[in-house]
Protein backbone atom coordinates (compact mmCIF):
# COMPACT_ATOMS: atom_id res chain seq x y z
CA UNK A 1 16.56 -13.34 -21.06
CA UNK A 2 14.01 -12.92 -17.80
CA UNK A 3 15.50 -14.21 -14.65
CA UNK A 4 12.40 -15.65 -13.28
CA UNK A 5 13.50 -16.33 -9.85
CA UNK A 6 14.29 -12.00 -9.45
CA UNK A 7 10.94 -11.71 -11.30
CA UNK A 8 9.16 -13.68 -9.17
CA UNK A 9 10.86 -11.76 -6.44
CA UNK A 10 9.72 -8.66 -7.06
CA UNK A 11 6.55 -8.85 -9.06
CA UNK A 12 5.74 -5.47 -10.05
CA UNK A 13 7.31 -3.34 -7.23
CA UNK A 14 9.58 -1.70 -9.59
CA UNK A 15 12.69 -0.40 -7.50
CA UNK A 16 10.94 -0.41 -4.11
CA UNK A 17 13.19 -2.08 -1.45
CA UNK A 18 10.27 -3.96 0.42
CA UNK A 19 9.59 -7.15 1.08
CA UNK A 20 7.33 -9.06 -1.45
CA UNK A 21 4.50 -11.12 0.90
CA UNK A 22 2.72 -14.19 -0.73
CA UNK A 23 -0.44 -13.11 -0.31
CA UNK A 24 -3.84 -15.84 -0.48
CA UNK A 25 -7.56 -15.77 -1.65
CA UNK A 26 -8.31 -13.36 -4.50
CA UNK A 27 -6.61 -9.98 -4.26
CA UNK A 28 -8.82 -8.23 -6.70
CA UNK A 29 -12.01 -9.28 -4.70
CA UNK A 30 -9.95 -7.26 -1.59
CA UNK A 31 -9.28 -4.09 -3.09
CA UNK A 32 -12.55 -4.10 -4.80
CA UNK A 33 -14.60 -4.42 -1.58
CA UNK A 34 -12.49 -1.16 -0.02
CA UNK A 35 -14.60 2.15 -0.03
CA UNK A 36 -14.04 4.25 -2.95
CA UNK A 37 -12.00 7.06 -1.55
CA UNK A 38 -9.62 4.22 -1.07
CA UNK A 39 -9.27 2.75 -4.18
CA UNK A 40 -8.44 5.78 -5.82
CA UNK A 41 -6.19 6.68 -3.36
CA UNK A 42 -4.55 3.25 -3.70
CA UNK A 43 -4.39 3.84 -7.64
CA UNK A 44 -2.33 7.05 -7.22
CA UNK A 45 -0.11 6.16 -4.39
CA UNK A 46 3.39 6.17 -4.85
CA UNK A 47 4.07 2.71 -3.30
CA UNK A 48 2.36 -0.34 -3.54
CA UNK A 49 -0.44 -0.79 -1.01
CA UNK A 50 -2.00 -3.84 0.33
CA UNK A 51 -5.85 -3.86 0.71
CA UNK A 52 -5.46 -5.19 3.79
CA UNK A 53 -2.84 -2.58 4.75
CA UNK A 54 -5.03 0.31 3.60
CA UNK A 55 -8.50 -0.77 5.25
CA UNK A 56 -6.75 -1.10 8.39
CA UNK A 57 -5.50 2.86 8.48
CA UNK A 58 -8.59 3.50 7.12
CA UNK A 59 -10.87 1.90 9.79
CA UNK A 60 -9.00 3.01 12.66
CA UNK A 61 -9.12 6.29 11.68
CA UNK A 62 -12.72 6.40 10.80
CA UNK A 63 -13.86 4.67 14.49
CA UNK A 64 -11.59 7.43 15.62
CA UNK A 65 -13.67 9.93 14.34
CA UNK A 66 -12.27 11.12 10.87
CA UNK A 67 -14.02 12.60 8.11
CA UNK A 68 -13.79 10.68 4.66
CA UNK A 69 -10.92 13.97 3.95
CA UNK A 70 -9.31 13.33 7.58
CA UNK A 71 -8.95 9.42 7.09
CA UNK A 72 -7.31 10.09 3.52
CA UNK A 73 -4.90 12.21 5.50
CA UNK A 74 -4.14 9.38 7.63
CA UNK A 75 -3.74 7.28 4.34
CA UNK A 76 -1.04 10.44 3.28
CA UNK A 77 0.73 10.69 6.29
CA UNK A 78 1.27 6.59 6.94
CA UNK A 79 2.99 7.17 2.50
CA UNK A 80 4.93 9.94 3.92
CA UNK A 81 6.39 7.37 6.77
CA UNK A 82 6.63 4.96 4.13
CA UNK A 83 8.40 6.52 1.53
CA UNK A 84 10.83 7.92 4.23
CA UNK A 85 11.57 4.36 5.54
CA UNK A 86 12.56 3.97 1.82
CA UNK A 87 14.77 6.66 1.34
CA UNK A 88 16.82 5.54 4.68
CA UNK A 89 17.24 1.81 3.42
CA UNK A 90 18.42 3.28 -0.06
CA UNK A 91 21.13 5.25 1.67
CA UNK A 92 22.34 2.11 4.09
């Protein structure tokens, strides 16, 4: 039998140890409106991404200068942080 209070929970974060957010308005609309390179890069990431999340590293590193390549980096690098965070609250 589902526990619906742990599915709930977790949603569809698999074994990720983050926090699940209640999130507001229409999430679809969100990651629809974010540029292309970031979509796909959302659909392949190894965690799960808010829109929100996303456009902001994107942004900031476009105003900063980046090429399309160079903000996707940025995009990379904050997964790499990410999934490291992970692996250190597994092992606690």
């Amino acid at each position: 039998m589902l526990n619906r209070s742990n599915h709930c929970k977790g949603g569809n974060l698999g074994a990720t140890t983050q926090n699940p957010h209640r999130r507001t308005g229409d999430p679809m609309a969100r990651f629809d409106s974010l540029p292309a390179p970031v979509r796909r890069w959302m659909a392949k990431a190894a965690l799960p991404w808010s829109p929100a999340s996303c456009r902001r590293l994107w942004t900031r590193a476009r105003r900063a200068g980046a090429s399309v390549d160079e903000a996707l980096v940025v995009l990379d690098q904050a997964e790499r942080r990410a999934l490291e965070r992970e692996t250190e609250r597994r092992a606690a």
